[in-house]
C-alpha atoms as a PDB file:
ATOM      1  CA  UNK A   1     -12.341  38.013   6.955  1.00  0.00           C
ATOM      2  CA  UNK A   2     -13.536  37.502  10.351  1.00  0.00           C
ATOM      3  CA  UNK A   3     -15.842  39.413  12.913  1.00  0.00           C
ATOM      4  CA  UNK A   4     -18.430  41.983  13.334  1.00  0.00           C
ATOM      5  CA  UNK A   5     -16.176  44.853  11.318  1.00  0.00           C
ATOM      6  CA  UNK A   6     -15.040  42.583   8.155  1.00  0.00           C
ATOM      7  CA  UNK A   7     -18.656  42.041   7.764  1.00  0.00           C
ATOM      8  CA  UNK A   8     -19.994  45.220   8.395  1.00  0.00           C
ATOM      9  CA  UNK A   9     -17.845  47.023   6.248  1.00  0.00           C
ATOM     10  CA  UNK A  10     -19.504  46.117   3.210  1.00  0.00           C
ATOM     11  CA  UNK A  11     -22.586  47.133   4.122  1.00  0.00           C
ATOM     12  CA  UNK A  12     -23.824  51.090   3.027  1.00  0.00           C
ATOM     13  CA  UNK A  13     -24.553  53.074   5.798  1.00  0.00           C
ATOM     14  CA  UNK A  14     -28.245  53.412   4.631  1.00  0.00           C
ATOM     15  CA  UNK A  15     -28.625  49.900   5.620  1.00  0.00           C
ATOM     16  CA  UNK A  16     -28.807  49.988   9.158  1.00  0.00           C
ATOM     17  CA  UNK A  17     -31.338  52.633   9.135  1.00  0.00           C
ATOM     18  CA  UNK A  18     -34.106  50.480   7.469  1.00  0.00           C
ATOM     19  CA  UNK A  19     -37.668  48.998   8.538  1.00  0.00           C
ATOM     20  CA  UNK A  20     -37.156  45.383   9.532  1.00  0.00           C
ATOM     21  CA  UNK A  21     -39.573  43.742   6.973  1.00  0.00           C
ATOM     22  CA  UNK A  22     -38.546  41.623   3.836  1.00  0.00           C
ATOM     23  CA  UNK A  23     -35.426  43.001   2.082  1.00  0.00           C
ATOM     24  CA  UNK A  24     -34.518  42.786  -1.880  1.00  0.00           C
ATOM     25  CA  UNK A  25     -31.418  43.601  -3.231  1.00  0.00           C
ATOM     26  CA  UNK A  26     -32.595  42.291  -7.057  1.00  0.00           C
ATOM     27  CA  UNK A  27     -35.685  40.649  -6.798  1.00  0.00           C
ATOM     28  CA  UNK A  28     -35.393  39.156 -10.349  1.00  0.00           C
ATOM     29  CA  UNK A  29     -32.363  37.150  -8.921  1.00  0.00           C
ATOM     30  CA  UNK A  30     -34.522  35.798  -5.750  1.00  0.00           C
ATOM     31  CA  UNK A  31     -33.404  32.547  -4.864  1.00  0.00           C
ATOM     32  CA  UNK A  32     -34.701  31.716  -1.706  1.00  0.00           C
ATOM     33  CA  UNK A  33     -35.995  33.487   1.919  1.00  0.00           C
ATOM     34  CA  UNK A  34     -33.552  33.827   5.036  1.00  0.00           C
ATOM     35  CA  UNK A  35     -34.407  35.208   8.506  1.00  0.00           C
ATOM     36  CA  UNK A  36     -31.306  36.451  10.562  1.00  0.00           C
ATOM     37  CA  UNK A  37     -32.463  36.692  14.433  1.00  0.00           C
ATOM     38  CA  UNK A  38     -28.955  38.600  15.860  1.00  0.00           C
ATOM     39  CA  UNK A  39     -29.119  41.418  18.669  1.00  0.00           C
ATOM     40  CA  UNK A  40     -25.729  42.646  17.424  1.00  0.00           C
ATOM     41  CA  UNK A  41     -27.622  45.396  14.626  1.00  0.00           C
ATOM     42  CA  UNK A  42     -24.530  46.761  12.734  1.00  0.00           C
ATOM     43  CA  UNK A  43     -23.343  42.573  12.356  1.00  0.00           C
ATOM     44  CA  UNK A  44     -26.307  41.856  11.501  1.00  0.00           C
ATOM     45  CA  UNK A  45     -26.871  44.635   8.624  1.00  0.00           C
ATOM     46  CA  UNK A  46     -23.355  43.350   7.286  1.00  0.00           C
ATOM     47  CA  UNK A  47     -24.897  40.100   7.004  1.00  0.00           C
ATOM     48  CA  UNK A  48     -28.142  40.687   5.514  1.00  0.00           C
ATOM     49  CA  UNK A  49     -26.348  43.500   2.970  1.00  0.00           C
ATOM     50  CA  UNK A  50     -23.895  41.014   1.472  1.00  0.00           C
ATOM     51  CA  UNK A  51     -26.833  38.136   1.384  1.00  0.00           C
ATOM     52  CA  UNK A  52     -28.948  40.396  -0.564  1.00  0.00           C
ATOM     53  CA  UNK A  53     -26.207  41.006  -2.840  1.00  0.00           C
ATOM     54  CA  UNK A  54     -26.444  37.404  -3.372  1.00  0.00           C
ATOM     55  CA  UNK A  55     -30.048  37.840  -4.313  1.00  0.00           C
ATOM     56  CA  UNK A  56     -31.626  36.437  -1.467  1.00  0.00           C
ATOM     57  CA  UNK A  57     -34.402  38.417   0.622  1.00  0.00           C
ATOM     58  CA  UNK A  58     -33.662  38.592   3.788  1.00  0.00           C
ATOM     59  CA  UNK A  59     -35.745  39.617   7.005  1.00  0.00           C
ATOM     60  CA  UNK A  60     -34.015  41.106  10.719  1.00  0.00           C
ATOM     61  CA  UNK A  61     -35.236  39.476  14.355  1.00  0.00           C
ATOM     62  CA  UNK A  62     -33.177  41.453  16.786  1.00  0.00           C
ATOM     63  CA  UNK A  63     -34.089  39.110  19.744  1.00  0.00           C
ATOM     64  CA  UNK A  64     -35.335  35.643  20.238  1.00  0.00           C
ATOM     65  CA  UNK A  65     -39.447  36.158  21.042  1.00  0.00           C
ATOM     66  CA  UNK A  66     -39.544  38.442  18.264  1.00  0.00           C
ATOM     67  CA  UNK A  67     -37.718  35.527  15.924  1.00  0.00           C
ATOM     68  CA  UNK A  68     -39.874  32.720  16.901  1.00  0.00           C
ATOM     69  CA  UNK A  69     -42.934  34.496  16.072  1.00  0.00           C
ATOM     70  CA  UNK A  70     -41.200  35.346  12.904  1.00  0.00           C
ATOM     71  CA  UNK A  71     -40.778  32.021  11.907  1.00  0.00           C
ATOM     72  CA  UNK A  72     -43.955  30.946  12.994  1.00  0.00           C
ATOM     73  CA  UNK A  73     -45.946  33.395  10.905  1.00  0.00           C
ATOM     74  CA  UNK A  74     -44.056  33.301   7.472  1.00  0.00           C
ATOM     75  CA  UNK A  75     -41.371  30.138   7.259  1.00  0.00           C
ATOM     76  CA  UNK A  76     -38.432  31.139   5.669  1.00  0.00           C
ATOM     77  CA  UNK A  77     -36.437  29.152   3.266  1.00  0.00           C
ATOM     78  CA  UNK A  78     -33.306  29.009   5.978  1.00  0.00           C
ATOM     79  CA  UNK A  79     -33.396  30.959   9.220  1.00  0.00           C
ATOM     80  CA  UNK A  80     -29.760  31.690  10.926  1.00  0.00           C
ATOM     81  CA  UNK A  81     -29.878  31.779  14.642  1.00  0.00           C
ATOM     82  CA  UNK A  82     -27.536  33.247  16.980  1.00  0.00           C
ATOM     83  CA  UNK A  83     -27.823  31.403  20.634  1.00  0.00           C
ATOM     84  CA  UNK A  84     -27.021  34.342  23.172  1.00  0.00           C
ATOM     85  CA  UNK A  85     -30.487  36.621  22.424  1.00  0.00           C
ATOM     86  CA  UNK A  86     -32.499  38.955  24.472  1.00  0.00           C
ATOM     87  CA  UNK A  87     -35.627  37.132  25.712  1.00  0.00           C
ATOM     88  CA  UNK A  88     -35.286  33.611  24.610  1.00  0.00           C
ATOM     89  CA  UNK A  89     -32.037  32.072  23.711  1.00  0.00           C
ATOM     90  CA  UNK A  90     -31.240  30.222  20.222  1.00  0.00           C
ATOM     91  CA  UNK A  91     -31.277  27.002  21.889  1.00  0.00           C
ATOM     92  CA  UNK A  92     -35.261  27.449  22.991  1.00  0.00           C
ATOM     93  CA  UNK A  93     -36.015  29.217  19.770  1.00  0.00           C
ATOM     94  CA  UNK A  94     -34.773  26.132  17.671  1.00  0.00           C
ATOM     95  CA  UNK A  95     -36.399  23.813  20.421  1.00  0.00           C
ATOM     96  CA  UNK A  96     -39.833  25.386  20.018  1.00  0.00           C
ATOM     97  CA  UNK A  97     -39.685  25.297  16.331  1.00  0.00           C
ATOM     98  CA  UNK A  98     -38.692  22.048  16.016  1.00  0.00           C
ATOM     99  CA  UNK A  99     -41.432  20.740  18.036  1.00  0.00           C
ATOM    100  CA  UNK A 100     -43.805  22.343  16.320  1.00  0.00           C
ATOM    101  CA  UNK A 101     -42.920  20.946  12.830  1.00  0.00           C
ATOM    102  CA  UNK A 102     -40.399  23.640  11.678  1.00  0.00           C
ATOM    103  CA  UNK A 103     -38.615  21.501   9.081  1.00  0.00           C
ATOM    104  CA  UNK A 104     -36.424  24.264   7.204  1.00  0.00           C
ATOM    105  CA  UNK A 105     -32.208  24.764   7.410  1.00  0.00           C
ATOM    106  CA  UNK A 106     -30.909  26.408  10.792  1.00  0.00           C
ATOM    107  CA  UNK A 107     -27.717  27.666  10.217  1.00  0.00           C
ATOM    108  CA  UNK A 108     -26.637  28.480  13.923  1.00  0.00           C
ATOM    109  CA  UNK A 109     -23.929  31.500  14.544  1.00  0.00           C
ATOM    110  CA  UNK A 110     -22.871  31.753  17.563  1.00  0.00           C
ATOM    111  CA  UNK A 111     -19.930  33.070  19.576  1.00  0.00           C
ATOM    112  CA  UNK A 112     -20.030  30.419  21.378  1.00  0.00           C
ATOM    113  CA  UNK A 113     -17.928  27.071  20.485  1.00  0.00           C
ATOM    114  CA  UNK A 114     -17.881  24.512  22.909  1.00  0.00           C
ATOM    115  CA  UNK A 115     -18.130  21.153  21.775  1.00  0.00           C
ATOM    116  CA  UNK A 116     -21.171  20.972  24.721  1.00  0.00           C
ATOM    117  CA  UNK A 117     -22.526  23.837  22.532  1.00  0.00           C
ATOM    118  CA  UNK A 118     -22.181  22.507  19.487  1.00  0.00           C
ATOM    119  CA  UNK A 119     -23.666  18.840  20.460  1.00  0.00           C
ATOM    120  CA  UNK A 120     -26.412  20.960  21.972  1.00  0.00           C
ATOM    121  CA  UNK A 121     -27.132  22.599  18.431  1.00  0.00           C
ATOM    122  CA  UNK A 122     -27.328  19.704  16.367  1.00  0.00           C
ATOM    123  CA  UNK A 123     -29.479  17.595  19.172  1.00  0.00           C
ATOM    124  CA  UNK A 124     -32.068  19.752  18.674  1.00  0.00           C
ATOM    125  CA  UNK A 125     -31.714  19.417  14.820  1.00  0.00           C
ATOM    126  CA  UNK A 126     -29.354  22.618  13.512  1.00  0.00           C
ATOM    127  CA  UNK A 127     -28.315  22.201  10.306  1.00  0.00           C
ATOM    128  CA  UNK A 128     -25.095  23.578  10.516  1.00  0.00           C
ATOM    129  CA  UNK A 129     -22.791  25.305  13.468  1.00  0.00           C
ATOM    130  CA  UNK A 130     -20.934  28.517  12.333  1.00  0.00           C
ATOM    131  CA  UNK A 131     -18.390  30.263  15.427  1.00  0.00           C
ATOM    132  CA  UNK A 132     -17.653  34.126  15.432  1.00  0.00           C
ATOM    133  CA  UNK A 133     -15.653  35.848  14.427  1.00  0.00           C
ATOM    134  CA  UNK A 134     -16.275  34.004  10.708  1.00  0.00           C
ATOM    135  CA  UNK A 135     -15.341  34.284   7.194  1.00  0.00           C
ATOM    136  CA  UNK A 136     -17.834  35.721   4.660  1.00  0.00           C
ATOM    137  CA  UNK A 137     -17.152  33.663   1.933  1.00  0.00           C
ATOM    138  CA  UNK A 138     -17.418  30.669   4.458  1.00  0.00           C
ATOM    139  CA  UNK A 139     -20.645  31.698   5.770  1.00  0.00           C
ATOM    140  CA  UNK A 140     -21.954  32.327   2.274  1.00  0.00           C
ATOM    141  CA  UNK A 141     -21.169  28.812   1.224  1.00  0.00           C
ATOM    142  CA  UNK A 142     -22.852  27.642   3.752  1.00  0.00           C
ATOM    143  CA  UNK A 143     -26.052  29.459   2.925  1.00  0.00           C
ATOM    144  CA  UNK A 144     -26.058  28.139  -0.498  1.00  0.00           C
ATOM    145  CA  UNK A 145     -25.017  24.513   0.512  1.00  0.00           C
ATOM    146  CA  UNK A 146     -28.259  24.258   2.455  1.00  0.00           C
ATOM    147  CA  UNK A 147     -30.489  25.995   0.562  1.00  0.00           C
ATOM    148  CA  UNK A 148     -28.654  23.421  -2.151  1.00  0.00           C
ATOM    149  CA  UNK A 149     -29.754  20.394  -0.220  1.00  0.00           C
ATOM    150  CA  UNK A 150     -32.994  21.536   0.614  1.00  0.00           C
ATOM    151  CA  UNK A 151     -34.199  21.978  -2.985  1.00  0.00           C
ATOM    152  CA  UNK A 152     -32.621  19.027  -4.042  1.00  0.00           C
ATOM    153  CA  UNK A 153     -34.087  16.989  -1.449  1.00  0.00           C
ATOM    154  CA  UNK A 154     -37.435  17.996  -2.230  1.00  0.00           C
ATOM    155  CA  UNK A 155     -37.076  17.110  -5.836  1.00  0.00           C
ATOM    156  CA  UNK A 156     -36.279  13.606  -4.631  1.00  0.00           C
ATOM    157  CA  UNK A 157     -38.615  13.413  -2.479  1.00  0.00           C
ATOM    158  CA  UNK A 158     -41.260  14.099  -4.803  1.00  0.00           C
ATOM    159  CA  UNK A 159     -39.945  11.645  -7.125  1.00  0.00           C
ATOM    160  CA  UNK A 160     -39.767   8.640  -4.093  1.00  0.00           C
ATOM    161  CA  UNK A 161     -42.602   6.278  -3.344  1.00  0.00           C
ATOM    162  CA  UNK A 162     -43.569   4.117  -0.278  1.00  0.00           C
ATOM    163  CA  UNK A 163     -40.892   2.549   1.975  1.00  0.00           C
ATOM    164  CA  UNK A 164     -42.427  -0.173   4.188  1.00  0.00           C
ATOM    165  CA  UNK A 165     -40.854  -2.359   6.837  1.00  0.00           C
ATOM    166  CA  UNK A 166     -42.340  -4.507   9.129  1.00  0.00           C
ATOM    167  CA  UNK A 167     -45.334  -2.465  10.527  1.00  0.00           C
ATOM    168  CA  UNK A 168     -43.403   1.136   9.571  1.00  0.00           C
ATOM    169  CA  UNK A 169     -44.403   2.596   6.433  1.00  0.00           C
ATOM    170  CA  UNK A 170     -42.568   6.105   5.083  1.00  0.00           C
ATOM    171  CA  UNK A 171     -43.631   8.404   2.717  1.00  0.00           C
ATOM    172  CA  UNK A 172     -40.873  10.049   1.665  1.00  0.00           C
ATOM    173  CA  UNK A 173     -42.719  12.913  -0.320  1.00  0.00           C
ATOM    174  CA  UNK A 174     -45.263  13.771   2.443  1.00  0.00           C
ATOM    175  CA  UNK A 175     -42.282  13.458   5.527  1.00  0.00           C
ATOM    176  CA  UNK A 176     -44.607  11.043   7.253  1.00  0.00           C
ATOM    177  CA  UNK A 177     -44.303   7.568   9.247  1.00  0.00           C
ATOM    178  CA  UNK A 178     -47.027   5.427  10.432  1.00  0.00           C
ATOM    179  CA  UNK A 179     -46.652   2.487  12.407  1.00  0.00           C
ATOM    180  CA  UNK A 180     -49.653  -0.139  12.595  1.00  0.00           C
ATOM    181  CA  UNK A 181     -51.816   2.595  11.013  1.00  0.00           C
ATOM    182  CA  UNK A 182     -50.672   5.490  13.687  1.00  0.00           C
ATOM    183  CA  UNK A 183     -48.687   8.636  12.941  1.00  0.00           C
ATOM    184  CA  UNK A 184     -45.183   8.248  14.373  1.00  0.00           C
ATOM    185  CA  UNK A 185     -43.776  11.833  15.156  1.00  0.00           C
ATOM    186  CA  UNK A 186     -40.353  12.463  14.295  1.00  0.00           C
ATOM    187  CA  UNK A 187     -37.560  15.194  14.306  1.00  0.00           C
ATOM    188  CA  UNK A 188     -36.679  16.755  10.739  1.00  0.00           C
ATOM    189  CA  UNK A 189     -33.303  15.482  11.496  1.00  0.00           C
ATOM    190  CA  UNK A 190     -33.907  12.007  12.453  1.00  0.00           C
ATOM    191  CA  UNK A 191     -36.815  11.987   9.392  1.00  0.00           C
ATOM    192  CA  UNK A 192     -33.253  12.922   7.416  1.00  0.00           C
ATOM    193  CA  UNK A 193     -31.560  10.121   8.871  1.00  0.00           C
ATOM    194  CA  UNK A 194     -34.132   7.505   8.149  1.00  0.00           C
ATOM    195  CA  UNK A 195     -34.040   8.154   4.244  1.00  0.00           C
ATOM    196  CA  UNK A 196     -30.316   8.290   4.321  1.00  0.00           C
ATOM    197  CA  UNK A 197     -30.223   4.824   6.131  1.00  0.00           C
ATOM    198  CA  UNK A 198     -33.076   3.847   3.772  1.00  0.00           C
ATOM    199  CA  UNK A 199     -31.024   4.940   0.712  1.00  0.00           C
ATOM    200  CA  UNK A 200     -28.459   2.592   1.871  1.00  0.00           C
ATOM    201  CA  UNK A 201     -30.227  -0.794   2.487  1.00  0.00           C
ATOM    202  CA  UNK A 202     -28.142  -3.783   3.237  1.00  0.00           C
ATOM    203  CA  UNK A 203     -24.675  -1.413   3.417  1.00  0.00           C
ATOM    204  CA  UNK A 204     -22.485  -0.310   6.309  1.00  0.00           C
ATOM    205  CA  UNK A 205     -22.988   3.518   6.340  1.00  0.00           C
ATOM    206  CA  UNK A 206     -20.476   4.866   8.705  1.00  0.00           C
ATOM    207  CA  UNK A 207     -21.207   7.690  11.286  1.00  0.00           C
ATOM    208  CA  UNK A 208     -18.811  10.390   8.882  1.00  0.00           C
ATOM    209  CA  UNK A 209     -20.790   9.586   5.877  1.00  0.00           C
ATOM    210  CA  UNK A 210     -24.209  10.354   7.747  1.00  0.00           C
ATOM    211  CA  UNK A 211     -22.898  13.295   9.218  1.00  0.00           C
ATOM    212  CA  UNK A 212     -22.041  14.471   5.949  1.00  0.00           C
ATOM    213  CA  UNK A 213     -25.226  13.326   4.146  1.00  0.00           C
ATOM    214  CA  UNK A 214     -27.578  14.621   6.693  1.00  0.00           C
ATOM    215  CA  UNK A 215     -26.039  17.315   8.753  1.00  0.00           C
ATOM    216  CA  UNK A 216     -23.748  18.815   6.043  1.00  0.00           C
ATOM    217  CA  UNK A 217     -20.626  18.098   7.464  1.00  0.00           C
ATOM    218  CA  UNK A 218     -17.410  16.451   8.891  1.00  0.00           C
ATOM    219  CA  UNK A 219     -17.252  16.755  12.500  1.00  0.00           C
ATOM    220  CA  UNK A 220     -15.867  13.559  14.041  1.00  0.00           C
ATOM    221  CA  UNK A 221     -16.187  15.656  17.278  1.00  0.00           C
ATOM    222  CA  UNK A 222     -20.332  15.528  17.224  1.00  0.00           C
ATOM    223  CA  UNK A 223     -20.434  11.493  16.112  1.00  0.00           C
ATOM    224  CA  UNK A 224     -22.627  10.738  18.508  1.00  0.00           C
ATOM    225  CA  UNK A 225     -25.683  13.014  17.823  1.00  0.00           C
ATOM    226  CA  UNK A 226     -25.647  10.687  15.144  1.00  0.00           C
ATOM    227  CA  UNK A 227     -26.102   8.006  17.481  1.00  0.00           C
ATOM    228  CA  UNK A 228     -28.706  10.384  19.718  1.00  0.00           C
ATOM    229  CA  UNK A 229     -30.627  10.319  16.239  1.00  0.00           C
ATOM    230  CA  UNK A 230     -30.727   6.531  15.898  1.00  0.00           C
ATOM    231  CA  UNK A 231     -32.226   6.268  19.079  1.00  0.00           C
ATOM    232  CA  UNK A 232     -34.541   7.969  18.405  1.00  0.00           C
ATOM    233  CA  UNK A 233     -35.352   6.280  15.464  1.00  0.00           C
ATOM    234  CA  UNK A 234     -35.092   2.914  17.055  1.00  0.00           C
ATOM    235  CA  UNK A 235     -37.174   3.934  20.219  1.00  0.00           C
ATOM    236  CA  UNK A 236     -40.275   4.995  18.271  1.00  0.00           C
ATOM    237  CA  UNK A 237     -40.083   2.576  14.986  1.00  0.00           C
ATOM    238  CA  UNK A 238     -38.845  -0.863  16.367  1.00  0.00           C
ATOM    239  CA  UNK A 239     -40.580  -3.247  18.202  1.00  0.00           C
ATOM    240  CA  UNK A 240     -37.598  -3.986  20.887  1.00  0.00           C
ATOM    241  CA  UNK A 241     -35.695  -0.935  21.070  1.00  0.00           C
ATOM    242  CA  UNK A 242     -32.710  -3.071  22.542  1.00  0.00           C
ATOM    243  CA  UNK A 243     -32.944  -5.698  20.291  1.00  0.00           C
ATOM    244  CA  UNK A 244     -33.218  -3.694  16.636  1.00  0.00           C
ATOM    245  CA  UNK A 245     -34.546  -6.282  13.360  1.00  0.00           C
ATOM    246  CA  UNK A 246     -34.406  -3.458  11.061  1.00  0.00           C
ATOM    247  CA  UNK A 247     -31.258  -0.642  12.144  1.00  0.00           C
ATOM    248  CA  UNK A 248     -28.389  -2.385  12.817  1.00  0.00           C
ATOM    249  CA  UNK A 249     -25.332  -1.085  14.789  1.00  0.00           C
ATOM    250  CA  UNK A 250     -21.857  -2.201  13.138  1.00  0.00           C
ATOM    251  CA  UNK A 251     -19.492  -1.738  15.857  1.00  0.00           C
ATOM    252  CA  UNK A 252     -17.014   1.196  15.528  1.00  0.00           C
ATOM    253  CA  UNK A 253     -18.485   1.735  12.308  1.00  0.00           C
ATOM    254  CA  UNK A 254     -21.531   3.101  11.915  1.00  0.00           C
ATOM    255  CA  UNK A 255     -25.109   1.567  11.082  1.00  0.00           C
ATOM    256  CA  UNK A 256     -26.916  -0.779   8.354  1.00  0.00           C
ATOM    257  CA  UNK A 257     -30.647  -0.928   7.588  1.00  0.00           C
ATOM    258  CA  UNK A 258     -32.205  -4.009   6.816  1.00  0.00           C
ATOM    259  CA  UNK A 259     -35.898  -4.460   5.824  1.00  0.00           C
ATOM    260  CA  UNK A 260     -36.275  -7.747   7.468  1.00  0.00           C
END
């Protein structure tokens, strides 16, 4: 099933016709929160009928201003972003949120799917890259792989203590880093990163196994935001950026962490 149509078919025609507010399809099934922000209207009511048939409430952003301020007022539990919107494109919604703390799932779907694109995406921390036209069941999965690794990260995390190295300390349940007492500011995605090289101490993780850990997936043709990430993480936690003690490169590999 691929496309606007497949999608749409599903949906009844009552659908379309709606207020734009929170939607239910069975709220004693609720599992979790998603906004859609999509201009296309009869794609998008396919998609948010056949999500609430999953039991999940969705809510409709038809461009990107109206989006952002969605997410800004009521966090969902994933948002899904398409990149060409009236007003503000994906790109500077996801930008804006991220900068601003927004650390839920961003399932990007797009009809665009160059690589440039996707790197683009998953710099500025999307969770996963979806191309139209798209298959339901595909997209679906998706949804419930993130909203997946989202609760079961936050069980984790509640369960992890203190990680400290050198002058870094990490608290895993709160999402914070200091460094020498000061708040270091970090992505969601390169936060994500840190625990999974954490999680790993002393062993060669390779760029694939982060990808799939941390962004969800297998796409050898994005490697490097991996490495985009580590800079990141390198830049604002060690004390010589160019000569790492504690996030080792392993060449044509991937990376090792090392608390000393």
């Amino acid at each position: 099933m691929a496309g606007t149509a497949a999608v749409a078919a599903r949906r009844p025609a009552a659908v379309a016709t709606e207020g734009r507010g929170w939607y239910v399809a069975d709220r004693s099934q609720r599992q979790a929160r998603i906004l859609l922000v999509e201009d296309n209207e009869d794609l998008a009511a396919g998609i948010r009928y056949n999500l609430e048939l999953e039991g999940y409430e969705v809510r409709w952003a038809e461009d990107g201003p109206t989006g952002l301020d969605a997410a800004r007022r009521d966090p969902p539990d994933l948002l899904i972003l398409d990149i060409m919107l009236p007003g503000m494109d994906g790109f500077q919604v996801l930008q804006s949120l991220r900068e601003e703390g927004f650390d839920r799932p961003v399932l990007i779907l797009t009809a665009r799917g160059e690589e440039s694109d996707k790197v683009r995406g998953f710099r500025l921390d999307a969770d996963q890259y979806v191309t139209k036209p798209f298959g339901l069941l595909e997209l679906l999965e998706r949804v419930r792989a993130l909203l997946r690794r989202r609760s079961r990260a936050a069980e984790e995390g509640g369960r992890e203590t203190l990680v400290r190295f050198g002058e870094v300390v990490v608290d895993a349940a709160a999402r914070t880093v200091t460094k020498g007492g000061r708040d270091v500011s970090l992505t969601p995605r390169a936060f994500d990163l840190l625990l999974a090289l954490l999680a790993h101490e002393g062993r060669v993780v390779t760029r694939q196994q982060l990808l799939r850990d941390v962004w969800g997936h297998l796409a050898a043709v994005v490697t490097r935001t991996v490495d985009s990430h580590v800079s990141e993480l390198r830049q604002k936690l060690e004390d010589d950026p160019a000569e790492p003690r504690h996030i080792h490169t392993v060449w044509k590999v991937g990376y090792r962490f090392e608390r000393e």
